[in-house]
C-alpha atoms as a PDB file:
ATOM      1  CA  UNK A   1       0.014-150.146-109.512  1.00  0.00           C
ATOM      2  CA  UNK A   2       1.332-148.130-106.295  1.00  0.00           C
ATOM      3  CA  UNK A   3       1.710-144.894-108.312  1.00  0.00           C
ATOM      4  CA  UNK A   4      -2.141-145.507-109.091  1.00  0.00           C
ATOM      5  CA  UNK A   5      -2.628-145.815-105.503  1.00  0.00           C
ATOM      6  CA  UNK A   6      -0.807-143.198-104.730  1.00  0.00           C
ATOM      7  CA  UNK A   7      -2.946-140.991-107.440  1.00  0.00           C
ATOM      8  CA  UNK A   8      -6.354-142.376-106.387  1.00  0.00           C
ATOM      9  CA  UNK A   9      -5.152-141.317-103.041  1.00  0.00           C
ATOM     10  CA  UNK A  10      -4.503-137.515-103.567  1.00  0.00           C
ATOM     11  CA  UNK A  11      -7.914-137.817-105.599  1.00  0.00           C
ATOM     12  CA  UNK A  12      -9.477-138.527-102.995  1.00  0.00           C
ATOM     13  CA  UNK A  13      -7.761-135.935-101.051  1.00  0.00           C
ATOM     14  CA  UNK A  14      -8.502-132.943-103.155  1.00  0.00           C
ATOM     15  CA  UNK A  15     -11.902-134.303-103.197  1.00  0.00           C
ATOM     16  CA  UNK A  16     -12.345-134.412 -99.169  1.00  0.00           C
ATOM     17  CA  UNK A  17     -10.668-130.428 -99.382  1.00  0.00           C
ATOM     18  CA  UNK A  18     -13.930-129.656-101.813  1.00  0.00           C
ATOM     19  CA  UNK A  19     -16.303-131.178 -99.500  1.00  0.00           C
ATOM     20  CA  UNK A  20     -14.324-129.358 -95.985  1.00  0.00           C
ATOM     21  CA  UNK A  21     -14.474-125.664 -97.911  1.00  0.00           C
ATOM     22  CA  UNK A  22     -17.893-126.696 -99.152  1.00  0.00           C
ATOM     23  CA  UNK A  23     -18.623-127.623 -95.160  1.00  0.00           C
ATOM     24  CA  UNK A  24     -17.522-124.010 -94.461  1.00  0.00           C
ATOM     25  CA  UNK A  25     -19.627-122.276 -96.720  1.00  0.00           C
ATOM     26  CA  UNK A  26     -22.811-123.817 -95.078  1.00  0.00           C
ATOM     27  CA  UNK A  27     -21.909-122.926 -91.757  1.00  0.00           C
ATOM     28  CA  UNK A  28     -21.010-119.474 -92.573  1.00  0.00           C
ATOM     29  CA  UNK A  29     -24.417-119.225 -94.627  1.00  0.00           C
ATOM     30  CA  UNK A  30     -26.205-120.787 -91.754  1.00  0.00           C
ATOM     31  CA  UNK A  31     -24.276-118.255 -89.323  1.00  0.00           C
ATOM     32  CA  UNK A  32     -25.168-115.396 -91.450  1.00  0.00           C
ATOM     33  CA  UNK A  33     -29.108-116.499 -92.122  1.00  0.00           C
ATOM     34  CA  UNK A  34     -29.237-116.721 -88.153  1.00  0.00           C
ATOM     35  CA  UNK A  35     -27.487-113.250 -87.965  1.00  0.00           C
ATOM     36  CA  UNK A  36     -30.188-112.032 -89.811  1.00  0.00           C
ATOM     37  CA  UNK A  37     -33.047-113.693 -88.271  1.00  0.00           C
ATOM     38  CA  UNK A  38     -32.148-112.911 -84.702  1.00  0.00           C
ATOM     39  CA  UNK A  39     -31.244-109.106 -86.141  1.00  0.00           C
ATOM     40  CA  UNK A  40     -35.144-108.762 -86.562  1.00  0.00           C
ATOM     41  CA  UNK A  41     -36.227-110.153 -83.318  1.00  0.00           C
ATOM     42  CA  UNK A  42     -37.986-112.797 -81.491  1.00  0.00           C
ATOM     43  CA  UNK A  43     -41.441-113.549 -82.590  1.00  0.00           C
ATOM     44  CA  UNK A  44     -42.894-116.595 -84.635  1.00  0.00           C
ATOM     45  CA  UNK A  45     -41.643-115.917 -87.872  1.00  0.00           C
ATOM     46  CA  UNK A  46     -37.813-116.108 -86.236  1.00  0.00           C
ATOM     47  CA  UNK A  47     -38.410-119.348 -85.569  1.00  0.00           C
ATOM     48  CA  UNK A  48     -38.712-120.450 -88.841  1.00  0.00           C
ATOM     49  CA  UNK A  49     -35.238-118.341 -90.009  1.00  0.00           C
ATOM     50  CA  UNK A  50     -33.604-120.112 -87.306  1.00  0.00           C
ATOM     51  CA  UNK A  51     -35.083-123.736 -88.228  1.00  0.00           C
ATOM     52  CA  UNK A  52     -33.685-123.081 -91.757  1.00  0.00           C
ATOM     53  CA  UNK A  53     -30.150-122.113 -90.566  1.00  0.00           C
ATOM     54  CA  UNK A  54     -30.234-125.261 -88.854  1.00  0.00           C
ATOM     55  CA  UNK A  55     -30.913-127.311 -92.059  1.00  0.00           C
ATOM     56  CA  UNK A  56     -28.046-125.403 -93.554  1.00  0.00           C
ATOM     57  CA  UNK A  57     -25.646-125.736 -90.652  1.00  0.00           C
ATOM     58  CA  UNK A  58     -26.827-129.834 -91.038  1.00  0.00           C
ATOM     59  CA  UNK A  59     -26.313-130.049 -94.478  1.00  0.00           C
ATOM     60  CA  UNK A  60     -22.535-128.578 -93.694  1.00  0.00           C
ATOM     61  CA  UNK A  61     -21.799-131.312 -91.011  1.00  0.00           C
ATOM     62  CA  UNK A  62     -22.950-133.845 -93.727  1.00  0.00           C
ATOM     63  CA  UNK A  63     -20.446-132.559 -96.420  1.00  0.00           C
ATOM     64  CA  UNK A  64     -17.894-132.311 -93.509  1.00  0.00           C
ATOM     65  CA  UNK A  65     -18.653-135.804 -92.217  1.00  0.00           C
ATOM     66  CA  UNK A  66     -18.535-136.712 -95.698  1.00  0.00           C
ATOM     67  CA  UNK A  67     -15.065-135.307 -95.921  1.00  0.00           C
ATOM     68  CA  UNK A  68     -13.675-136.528 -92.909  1.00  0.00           C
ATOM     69  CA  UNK A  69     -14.829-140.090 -93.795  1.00  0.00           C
ATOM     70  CA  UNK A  70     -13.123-140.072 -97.432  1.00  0.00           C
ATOM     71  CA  UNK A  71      -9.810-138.797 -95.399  1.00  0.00           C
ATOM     72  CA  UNK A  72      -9.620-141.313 -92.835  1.00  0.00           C
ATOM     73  CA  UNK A  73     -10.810-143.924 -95.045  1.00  0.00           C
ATOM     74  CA  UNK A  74      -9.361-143.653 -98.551  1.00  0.00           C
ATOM     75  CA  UNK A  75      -6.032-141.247 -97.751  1.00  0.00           C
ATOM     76  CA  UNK A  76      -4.891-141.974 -94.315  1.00  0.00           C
ATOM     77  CA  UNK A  77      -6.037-145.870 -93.866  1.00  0.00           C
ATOM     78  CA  UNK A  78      -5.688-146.719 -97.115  1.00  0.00           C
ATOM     79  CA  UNK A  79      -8.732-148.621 -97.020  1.00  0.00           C
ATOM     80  CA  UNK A  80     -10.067-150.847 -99.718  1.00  0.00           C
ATOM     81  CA  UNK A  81     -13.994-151.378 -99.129  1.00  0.00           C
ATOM     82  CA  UNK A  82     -14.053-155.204-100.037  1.00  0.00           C
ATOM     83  CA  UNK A  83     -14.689-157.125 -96.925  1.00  0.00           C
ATOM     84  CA  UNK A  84     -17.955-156.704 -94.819  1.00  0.00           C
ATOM     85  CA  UNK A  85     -16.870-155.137 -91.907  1.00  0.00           C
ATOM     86  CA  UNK A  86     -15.225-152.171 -94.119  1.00  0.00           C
ATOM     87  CA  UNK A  87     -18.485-151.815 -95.909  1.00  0.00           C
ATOM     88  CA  UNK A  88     -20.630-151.924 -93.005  1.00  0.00           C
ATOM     89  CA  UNK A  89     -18.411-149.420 -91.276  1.00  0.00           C
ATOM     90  CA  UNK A  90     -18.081-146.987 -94.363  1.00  0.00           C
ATOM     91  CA  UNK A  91     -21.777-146.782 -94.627  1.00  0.00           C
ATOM     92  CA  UNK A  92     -22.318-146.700 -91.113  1.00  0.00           C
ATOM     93  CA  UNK A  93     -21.360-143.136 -91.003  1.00  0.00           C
ATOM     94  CA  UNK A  94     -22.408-141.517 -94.054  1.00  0.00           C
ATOM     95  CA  UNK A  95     -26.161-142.851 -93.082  1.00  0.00           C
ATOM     96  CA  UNK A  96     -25.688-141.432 -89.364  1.00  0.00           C
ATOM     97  CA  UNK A  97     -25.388-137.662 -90.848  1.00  0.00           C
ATOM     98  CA  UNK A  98     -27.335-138.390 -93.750  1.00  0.00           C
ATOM     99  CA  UNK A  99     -30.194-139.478 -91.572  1.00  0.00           C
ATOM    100  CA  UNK A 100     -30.035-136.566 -89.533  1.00  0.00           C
ATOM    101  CA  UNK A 101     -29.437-134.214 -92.101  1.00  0.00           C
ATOM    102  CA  UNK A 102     -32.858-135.739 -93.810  1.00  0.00           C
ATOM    103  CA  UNK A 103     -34.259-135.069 -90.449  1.00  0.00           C
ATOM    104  CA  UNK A 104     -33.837-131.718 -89.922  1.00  0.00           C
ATOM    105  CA  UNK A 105     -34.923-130.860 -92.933  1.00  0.00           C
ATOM    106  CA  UNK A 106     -38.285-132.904 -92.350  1.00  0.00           C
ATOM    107  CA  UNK A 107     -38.516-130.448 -89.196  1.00  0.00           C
ATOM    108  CA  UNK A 108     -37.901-127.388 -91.335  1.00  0.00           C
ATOM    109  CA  UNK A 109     -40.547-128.685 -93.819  1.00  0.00           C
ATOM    110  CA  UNK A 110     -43.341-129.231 -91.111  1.00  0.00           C
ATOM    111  CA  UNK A 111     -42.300-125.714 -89.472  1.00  0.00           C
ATOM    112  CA  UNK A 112     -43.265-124.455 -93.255  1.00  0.00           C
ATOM    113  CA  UNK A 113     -45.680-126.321 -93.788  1.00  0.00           C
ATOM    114  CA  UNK A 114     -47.348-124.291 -90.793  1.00  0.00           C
ATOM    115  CA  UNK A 115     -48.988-121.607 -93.049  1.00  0.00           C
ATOM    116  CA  UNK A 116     -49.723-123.966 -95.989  1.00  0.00           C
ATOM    117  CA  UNK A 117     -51.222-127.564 -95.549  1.00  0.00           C
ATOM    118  CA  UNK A 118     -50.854-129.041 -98.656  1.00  0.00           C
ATOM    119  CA  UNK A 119     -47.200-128.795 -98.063  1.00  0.00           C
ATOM    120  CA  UNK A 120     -47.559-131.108 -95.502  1.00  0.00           C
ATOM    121  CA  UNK A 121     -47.355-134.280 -97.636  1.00  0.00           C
ATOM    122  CA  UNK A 122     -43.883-133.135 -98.846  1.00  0.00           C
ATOM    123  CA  UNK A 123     -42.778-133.019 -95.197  1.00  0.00           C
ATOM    124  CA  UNK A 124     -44.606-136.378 -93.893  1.00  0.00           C
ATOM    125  CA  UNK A 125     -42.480-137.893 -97.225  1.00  0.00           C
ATOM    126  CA  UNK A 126     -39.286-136.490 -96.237  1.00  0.00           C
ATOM    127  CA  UNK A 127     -39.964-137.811 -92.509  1.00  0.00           C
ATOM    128  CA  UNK A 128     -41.109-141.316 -94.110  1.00  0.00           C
ATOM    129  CA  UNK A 129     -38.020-141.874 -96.017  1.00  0.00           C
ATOM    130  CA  UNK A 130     -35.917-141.104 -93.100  1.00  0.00           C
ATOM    131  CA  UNK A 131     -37.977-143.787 -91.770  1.00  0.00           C
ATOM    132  CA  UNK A 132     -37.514-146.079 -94.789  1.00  0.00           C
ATOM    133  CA  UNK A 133     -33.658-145.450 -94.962  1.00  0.00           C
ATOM    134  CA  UNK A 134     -33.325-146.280 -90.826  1.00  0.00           C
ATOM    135  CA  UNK A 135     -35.486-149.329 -91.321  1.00  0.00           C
ATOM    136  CA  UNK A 136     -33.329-150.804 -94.284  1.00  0.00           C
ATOM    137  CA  UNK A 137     -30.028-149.269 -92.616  1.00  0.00           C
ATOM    138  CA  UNK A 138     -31.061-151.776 -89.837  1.00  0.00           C
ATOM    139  CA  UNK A 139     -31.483-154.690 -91.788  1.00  0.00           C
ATOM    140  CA  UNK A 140     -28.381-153.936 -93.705  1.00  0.00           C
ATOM    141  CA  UNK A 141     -26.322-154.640 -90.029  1.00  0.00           C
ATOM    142  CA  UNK A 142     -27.834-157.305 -89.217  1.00  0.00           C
ATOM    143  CA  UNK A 143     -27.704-159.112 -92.217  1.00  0.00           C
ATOM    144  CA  UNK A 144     -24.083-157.928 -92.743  1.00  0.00           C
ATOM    145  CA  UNK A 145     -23.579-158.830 -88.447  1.00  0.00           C
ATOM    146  CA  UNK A 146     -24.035-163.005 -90.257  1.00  0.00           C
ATOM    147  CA  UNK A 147     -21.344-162.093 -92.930  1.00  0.00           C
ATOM    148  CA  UNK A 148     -18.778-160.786 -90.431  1.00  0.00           C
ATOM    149  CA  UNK A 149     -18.657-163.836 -88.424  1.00  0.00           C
ATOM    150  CA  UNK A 150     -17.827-165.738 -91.808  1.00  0.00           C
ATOM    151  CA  UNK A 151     -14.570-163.162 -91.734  1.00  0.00           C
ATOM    152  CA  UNK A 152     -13.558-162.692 -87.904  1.00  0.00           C
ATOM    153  CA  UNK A 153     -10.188-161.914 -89.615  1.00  0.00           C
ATOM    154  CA  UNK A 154     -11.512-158.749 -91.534  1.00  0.00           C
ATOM    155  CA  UNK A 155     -13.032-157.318 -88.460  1.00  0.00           C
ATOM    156  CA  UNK A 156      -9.177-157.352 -86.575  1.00  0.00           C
ATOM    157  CA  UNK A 157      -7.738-155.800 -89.602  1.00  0.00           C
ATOM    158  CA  UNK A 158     -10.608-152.995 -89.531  1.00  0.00           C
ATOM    159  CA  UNK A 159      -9.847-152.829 -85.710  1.00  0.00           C
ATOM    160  CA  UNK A 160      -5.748-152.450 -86.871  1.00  0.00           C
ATOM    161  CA  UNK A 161      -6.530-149.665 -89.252  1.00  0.00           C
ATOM    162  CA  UNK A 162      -8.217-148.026 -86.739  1.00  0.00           C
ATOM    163  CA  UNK A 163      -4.767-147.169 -85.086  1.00  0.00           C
ATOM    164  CA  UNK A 164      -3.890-145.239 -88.029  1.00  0.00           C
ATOM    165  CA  UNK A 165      -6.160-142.431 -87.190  1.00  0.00           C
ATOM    166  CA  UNK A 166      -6.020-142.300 -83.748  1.00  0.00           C
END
């Protein structure tokens, strides 16, 4: 069973490497798309180039985020996502960039959306289910807040593992 571990764990590994050089590529992409855009100059139509970079440059904190989380959580803690505290932690920060990776790219949709109304519903959507997902994020915590006290000891091992990274 530990050499499973201890395969599951370099799995995991590789996989938080793919989502870091995947991180890099959006940020050079978004570096490169606002290279271009401010290359042209200032006007109204710059704004939109530089809106879009900054989807792109979101979209590679969320697949960093995502990496960093999978390292600290399945390689270096060792952590097994069973108890509610773990779960409420682990999903904690993948909906913190994922919400504000969904809201960026509501902004860039409205700042498209400029020159063609009907495109407008896709970007009031996007907004909404940022929205939606915040709403039910919320309810998740504090309906998982009423498990946790049911486990005080799960919470002071989370709090232990937390040592690990820092």
């Amino acid at each position: 069973m530990k050499s499973l571990r201890v395969l599951f764990a370099l799995l995991h590994a590789l996989i938080a490497l793919l989502f870091s050089l995947a991180a890099l590529a959006l940020v050079w992409i978004a570096a490169l798309k606002s290279w271009d855009t401010l290359s042209q100059g200032l006007d109204t139509d710059s704004a939109l180039g530089i809106v879009q970079a900054l989807g792109i440059l979101a979209s590679g904190v969320v697949a960093l985020q995502i990496a960093q989380t999978i390292a600290e959580e399945e390689v270096v803690r060792e952590a097994h996502i069973s108890g509610p505290t773990r779960v409420r932690r682990f999903l904690s920060r993948f909906l913190v960039v994922l919400s504000v990776a969904l809201a960026v790219e509501g902004l860039v949709a409205v700042f498209k959306a400029q020159g063609n109304p009907e495109d407008l519903v896709y970007a009031a959507l996007l907004i909404g289910a940022v929205a939606l997902l915040l709403t039910g994020w919320g309810i998740f915590i504090h309906l998982n807040r009423s498990a946790e006290e049911l486990e005080p000891e799960a919470m002071q091992e989370a709090k232990g593992e937390d040592r690990k990274v820092s």
